[in-house]
PDB file of N, CA and C in Angstrom:
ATOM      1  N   UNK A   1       0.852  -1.172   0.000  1.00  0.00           N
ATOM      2  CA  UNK A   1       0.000   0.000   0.000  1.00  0.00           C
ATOM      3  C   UNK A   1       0.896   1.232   0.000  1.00  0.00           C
ATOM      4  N   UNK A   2       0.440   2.116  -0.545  1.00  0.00           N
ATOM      5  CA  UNK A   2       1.601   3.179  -0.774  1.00  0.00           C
ATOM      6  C   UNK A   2      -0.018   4.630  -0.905  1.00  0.00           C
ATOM      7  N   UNK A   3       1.145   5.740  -0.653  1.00  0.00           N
ATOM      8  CA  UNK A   3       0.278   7.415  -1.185  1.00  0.00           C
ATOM      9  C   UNK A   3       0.268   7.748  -2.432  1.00  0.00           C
ATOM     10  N   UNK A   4      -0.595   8.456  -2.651  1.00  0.00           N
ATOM     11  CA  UNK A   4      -0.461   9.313  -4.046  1.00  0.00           C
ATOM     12  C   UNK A   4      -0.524  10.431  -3.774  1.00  0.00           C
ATOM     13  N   UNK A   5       0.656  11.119  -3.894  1.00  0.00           N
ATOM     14  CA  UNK A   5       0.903  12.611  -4.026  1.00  0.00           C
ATOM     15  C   UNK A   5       0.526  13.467  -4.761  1.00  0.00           C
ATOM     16  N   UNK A   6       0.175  14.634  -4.616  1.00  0.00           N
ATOM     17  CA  UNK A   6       0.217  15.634  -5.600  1.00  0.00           C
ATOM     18  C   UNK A   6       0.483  17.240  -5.189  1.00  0.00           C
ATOM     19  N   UNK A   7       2.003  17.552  -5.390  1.00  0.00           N
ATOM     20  CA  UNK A   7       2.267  19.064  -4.736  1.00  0.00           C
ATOM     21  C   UNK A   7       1.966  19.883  -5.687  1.00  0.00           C
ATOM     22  N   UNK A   8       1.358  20.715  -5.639  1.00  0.00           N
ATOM     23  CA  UNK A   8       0.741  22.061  -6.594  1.00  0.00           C
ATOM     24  C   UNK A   8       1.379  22.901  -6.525  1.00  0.00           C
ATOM     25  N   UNK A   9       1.281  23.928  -7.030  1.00  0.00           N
ATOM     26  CA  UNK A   9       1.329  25.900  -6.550  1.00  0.00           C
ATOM     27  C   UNK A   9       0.483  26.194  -7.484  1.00  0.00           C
ATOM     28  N   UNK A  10       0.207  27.513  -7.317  1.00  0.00           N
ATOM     29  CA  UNK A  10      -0.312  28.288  -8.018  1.00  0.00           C
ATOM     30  C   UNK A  10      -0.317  28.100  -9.750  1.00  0.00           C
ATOM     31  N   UNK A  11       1.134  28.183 -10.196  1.00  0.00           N
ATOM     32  CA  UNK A  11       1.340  28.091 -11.195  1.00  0.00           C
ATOM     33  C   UNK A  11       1.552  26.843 -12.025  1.00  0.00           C
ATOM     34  N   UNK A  12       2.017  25.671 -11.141  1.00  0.00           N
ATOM     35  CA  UNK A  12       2.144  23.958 -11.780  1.00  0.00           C
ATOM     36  C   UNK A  12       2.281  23.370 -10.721  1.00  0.00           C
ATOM     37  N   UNK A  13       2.326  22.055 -11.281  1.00  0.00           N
ATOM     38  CA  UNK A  13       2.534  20.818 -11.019  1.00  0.00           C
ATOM     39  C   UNK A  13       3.767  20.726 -10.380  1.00  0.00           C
ATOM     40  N   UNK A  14       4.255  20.233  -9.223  1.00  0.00           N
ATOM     41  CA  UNK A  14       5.535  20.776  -8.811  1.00  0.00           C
ATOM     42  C   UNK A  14       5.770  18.830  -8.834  1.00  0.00           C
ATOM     43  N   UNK A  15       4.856  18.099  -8.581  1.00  0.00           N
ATOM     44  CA  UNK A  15       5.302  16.904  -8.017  1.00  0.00           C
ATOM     45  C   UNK A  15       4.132  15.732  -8.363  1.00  0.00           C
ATOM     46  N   UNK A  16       3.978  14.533  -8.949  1.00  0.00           N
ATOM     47  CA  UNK A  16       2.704  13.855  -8.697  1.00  0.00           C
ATOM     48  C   UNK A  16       3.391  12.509  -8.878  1.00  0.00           C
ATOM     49  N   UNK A  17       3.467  11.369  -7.750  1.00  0.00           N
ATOM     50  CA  UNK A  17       3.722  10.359  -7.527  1.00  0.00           C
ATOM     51  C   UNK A  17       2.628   9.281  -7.130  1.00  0.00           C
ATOM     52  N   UNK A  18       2.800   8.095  -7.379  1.00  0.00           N
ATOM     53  CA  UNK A  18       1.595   6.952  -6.708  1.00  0.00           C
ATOM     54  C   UNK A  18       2.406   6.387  -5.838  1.00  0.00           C
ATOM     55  N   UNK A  19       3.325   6.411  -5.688  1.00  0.00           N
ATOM     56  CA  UNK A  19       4.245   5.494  -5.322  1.00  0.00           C
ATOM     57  C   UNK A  19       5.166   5.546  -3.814  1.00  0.00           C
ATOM     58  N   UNK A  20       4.408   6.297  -3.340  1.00  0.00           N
ATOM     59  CA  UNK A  20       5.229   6.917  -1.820  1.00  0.00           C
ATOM     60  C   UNK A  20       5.041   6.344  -0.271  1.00  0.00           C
ATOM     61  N   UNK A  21       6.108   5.498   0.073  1.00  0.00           N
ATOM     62  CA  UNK A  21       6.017   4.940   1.208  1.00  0.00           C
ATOM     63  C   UNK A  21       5.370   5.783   2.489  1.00  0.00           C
ATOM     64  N   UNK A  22       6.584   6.840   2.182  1.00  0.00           N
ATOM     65  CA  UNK A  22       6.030   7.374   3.465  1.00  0.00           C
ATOM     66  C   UNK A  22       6.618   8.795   3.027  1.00  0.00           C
ATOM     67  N   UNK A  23       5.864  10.194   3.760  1.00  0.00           N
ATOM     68  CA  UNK A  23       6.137  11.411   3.380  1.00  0.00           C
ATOM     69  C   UNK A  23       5.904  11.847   5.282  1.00  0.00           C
ATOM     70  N   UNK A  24       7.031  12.885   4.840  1.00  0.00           N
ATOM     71  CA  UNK A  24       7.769  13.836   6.182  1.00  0.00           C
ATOM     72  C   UNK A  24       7.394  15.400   5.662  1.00  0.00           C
ATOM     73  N   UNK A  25       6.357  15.884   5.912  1.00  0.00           N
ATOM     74  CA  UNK A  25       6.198  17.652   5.452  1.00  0.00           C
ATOM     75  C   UNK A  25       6.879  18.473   6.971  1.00  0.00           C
ATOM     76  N   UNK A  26       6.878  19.575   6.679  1.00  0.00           N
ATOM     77  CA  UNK A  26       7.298  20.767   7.374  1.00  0.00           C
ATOM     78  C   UNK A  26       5.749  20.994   8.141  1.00  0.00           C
ATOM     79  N   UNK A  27       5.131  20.635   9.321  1.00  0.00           N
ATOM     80  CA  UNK A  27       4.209  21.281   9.642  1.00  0.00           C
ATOM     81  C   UNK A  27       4.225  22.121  10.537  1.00  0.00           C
ATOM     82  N   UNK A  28       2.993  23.712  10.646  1.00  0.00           N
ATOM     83  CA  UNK A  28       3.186  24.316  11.727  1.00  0.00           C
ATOM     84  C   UNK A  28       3.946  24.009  12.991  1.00  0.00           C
ATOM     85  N   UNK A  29       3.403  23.184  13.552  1.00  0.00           N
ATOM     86  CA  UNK A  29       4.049  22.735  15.044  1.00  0.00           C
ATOM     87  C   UNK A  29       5.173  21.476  14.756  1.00  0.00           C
ATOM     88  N   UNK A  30       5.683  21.189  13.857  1.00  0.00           N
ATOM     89  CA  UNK A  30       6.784  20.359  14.018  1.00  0.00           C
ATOM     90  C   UNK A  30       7.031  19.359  12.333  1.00  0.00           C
ATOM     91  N   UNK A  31       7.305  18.294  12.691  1.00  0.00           N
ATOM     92  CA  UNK A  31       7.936  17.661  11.526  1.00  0.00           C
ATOM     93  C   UNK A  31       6.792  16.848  11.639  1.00  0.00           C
ATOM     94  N   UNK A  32       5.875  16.808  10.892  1.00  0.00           N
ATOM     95  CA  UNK A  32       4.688  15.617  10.523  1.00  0.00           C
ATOM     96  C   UNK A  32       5.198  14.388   9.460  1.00  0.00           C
ATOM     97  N   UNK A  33       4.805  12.923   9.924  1.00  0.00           N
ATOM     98  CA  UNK A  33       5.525  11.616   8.924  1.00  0.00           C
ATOM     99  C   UNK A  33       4.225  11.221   8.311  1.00  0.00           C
ATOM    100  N   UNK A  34       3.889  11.258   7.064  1.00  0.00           N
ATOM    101  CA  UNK A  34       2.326  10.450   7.012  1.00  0.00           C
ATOM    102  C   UNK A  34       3.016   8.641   6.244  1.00  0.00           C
ATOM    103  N   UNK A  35       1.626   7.828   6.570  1.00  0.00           N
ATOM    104  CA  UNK A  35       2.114   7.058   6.568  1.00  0.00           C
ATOM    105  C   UNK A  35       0.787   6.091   5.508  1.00  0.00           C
ATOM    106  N   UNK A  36       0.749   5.229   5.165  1.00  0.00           N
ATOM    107  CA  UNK A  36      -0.538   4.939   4.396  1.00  0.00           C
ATOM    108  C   UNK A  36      -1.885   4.233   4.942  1.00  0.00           C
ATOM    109  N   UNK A  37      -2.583   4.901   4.800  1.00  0.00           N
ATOM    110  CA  UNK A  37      -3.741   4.278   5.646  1.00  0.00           C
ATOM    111  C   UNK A  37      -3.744   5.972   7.138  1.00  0.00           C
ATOM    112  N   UNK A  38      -3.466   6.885   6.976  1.00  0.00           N
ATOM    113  CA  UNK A  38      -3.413   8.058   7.734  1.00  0.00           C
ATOM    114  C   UNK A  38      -4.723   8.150   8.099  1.00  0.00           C
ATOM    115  N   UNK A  39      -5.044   8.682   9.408  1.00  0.00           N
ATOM    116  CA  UNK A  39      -6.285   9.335   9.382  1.00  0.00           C
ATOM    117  C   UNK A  39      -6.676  10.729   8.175  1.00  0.00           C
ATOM    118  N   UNK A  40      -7.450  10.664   8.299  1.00  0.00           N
ATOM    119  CA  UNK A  40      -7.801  12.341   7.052  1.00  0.00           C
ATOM    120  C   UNK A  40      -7.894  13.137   8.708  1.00  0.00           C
ATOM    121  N   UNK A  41      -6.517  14.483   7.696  1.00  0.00           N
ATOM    122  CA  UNK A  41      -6.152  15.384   8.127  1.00  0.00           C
ATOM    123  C   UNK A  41      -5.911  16.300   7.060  1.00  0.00           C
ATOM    124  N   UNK A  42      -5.871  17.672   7.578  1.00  0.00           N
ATOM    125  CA  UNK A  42      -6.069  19.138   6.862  1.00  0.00           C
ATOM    126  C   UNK A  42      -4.814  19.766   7.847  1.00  0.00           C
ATOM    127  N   UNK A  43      -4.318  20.572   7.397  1.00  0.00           N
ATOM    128  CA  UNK A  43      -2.947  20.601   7.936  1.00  0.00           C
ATOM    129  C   UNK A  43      -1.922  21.850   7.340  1.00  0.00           C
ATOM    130  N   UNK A  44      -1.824  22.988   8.015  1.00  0.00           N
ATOM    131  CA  UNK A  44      -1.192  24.095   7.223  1.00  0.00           C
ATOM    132  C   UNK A  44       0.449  23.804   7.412  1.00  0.00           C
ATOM    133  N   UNK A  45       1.245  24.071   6.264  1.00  0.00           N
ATOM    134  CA  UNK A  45       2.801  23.876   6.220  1.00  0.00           C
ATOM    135  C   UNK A  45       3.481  25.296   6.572  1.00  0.00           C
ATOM    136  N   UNK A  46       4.824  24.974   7.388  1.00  0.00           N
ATOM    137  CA  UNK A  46       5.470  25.773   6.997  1.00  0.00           C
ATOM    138  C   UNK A  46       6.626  25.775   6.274  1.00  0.00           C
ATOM    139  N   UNK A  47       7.796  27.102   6.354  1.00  0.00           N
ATOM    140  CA  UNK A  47       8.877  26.470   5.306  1.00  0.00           C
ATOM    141  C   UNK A  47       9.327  25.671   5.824  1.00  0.00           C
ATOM    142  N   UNK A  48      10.196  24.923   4.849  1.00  0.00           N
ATOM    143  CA  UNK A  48      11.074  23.760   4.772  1.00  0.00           C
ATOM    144  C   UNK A  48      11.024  22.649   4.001  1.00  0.00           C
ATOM    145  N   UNK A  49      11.471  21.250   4.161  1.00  0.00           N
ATOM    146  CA  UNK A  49      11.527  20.419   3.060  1.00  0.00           C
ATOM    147  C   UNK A  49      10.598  18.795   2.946  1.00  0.00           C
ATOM    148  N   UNK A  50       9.252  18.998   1.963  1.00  0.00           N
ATOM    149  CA  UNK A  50       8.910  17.960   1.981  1.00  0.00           C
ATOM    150  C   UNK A  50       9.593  16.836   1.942  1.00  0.00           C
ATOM    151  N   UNK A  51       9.542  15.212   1.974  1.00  0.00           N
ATOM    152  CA  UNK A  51      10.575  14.446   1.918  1.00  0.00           C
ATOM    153  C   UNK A  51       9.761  13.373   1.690  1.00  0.00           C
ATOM    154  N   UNK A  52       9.712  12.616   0.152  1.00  0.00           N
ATOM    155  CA  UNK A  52       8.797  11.903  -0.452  1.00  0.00           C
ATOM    156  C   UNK A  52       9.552  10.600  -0.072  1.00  0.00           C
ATOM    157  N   UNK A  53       9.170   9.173   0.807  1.00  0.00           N
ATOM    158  CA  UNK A  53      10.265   8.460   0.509  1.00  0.00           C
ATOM    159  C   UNK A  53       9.403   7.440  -0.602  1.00  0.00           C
ATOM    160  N   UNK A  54      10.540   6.766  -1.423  1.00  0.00           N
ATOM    161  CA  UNK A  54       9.630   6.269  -2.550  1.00  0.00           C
ATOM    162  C   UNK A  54      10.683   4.824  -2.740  1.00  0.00           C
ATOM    163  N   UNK A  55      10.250   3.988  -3.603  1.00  0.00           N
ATOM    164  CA  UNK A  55      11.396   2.499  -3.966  1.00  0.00           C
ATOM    165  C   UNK A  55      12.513   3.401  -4.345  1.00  0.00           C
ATOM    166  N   UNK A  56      12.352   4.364  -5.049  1.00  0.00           N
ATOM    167  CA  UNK A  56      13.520   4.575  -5.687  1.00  0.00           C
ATOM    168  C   UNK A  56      14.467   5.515  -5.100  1.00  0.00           C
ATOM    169  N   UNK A  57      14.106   5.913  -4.566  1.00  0.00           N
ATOM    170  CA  UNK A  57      14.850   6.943  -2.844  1.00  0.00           C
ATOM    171  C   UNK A  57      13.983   8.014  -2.426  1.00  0.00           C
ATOM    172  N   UNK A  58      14.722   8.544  -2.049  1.00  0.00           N
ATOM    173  CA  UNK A  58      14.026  10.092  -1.405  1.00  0.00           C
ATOM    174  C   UNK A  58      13.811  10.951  -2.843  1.00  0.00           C
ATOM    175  N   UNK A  59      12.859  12.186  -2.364  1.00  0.00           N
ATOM    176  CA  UNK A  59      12.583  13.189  -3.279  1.00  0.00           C
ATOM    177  C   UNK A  59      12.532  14.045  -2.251  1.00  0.00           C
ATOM    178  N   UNK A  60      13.400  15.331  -2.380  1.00  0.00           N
ATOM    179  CA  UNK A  60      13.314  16.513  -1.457  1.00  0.00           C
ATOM    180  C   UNK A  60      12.257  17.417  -2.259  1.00  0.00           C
ATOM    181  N   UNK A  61      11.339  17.920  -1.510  1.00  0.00           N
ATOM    182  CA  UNK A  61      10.525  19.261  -2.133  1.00  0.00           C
ATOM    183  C   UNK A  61      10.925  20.548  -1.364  1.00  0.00           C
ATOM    184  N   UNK A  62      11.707  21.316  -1.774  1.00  0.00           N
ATOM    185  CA  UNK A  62      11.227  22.697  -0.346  1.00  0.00           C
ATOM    186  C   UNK A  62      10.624  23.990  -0.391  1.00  0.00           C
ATOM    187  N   UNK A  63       9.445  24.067   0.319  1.00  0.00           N
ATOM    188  CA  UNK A  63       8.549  24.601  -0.368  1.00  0.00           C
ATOM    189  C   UNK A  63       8.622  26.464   1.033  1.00  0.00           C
ATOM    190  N   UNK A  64       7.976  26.869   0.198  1.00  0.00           N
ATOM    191  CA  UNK A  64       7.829  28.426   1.696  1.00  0.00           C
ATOM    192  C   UNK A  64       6.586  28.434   2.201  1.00  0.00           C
ATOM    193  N   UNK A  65       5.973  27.528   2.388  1.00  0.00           N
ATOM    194  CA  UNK A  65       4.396  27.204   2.930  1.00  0.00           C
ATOM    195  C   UNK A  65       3.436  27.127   2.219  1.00  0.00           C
ATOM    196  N   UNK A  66       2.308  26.412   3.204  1.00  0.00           N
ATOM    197  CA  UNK A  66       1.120  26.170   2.370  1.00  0.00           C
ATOM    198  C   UNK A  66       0.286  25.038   3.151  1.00  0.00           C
ATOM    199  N   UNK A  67      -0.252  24.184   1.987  1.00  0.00           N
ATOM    200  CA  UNK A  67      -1.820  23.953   3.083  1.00  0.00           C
ATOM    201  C   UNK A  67      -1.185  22.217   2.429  1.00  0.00           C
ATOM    202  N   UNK A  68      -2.053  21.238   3.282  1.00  0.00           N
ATOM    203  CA  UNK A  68      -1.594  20.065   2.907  1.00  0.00           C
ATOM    204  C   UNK A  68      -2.934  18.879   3.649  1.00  0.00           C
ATOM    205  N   UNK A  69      -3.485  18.444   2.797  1.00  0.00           N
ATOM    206  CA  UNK A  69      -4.971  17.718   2.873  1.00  0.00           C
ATOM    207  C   UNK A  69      -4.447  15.942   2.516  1.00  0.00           C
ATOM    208  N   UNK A  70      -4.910  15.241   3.653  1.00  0.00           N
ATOM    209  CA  UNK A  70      -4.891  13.572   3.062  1.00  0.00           C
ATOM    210  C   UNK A  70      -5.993  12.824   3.809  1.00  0.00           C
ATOM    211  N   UNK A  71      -6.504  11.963   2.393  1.00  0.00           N
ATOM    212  CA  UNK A  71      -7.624  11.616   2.389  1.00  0.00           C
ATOM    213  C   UNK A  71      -7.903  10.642   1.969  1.00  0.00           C
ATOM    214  N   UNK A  72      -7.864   9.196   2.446  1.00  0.00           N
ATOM    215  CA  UNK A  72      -7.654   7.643   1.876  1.00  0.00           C
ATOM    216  C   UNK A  72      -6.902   7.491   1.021  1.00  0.00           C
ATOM    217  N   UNK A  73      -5.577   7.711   1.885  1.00  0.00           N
ATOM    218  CA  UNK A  73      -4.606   7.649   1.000  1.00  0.00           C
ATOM    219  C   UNK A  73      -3.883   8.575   0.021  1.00  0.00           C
ATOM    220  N   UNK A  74      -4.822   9.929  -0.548  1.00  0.00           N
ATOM    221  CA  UNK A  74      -4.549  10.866  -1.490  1.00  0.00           C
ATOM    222  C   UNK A  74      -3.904  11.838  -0.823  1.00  0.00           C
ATOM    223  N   UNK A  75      -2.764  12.325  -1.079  1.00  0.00           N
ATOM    224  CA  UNK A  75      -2.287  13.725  -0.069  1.00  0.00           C
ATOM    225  C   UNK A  75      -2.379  14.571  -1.307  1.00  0.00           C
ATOM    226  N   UNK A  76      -2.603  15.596  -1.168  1.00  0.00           N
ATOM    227  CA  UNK A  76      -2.442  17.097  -1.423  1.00  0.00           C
ATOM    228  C   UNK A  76      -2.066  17.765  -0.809  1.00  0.00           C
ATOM    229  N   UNK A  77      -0.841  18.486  -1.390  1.00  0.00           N
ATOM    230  CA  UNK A  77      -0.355  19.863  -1.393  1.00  0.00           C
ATOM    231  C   UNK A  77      -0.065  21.402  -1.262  1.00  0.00           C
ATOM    232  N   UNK A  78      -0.220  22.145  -1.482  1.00  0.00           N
ATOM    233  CA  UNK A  78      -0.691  22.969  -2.294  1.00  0.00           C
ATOM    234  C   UNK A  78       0.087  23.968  -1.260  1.00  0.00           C
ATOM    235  N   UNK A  79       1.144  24.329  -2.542  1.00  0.00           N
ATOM    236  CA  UNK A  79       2.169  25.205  -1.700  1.00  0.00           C
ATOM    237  C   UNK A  79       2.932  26.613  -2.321  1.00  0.00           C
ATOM    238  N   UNK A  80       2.314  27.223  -1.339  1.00  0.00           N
ATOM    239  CA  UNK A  80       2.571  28.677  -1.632  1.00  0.00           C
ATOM    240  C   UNK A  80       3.870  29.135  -2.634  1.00  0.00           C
ATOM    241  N   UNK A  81       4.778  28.481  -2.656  1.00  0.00           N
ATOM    242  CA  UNK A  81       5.511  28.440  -3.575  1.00  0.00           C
ATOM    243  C   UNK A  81       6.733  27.797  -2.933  1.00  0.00           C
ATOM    244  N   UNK A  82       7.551  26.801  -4.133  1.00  0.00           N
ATOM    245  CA  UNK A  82       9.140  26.146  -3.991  1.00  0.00           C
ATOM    246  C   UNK A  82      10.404  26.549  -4.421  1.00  0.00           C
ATOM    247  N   UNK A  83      11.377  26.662  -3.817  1.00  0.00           N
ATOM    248  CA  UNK A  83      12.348  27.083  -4.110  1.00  0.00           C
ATOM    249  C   UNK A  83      13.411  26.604  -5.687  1.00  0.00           C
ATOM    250  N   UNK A  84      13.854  27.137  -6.317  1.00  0.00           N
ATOM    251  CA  UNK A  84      14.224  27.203  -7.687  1.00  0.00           C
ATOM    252  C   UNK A  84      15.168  25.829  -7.867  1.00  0.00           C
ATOM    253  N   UNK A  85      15.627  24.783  -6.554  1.00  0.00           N
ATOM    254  CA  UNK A  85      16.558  24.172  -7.320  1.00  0.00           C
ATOM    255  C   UNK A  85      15.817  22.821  -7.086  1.00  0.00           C
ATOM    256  N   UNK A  86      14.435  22.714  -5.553  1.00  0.00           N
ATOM    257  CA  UNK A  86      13.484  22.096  -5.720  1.00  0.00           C
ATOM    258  C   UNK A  86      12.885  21.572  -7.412  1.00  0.00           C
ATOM    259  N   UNK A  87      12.529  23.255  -7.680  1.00  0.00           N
ATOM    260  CA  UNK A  87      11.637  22.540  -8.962  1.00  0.00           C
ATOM    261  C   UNK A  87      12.346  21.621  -9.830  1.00  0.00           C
ATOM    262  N   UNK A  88      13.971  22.262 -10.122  1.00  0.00           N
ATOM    263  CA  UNK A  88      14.946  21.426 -11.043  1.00  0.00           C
ATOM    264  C   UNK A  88      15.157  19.596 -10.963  1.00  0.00           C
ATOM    265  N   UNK A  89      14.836  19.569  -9.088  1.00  0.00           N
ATOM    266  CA  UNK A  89      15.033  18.393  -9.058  1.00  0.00           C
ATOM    267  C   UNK A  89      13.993  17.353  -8.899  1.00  0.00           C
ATOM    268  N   UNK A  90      12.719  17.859  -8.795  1.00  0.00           N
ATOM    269  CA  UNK A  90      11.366  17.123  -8.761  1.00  0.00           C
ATOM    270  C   UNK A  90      10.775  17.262 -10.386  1.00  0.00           C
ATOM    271  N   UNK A  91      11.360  17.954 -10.962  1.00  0.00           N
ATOM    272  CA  UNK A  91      10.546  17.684 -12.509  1.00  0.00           C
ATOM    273  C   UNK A  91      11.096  16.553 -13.502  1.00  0.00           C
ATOM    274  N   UNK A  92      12.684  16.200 -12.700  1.00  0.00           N
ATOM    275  CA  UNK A  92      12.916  15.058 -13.192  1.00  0.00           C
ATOM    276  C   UNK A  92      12.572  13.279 -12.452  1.00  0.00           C
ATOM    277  N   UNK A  93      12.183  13.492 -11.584  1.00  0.00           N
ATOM    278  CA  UNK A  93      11.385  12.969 -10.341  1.00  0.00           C
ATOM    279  C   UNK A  93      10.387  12.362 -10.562  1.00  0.00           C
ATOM    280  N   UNK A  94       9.267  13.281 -11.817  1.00  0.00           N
ATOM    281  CA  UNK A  94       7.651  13.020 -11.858  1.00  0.00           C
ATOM    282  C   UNK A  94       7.991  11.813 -13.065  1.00  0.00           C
TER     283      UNK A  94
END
């Protein structure tokens, strides 16, 4: 059993995986791990670095905040915006 991701912004697609063991976001009050089978939670981010773990390794995202929704399994995103070397390295990622 695994997540399906999907990090947004405003402007694109920053990230969309099926395949994610387990994900570590930046949350308000601390370092949140989701795991599969999560309760549904709604959940505002702050900065720092998503951390997708997947078969094929890690995927760093680092984003400057935003909002982050998971829901049988589906996480969403949706982040105020990512830093420039993020995007370079998650577009080869997707």
């Amino acid at each position: 059993m695994s997540l399906k991701l999907s990090i947004v912004t405003a402007d694109q697609t920053v990230l969309s995986r099926e395949d994610v063991q387990r994900l570590v976001v930046p949350g308000e009050d601390g370092q949140l791990t989701l795991l599969p089978n999560h309760a549904a939670l709604m959940t505002s981010l702050s900065a720092g670095t998503i951390i997708a773990h997947t078969d094929e390794g890690l995927i760093p995202v680092s984003i400057t905040g935003g909002f982050l929704q998971i829901l049988q399994n589906d996480v969403k995103v949706l982040a105020d915006g990512i830093s420039e070397s993020s995007a370079s390295d998650s577009s080869s990622a997707e």
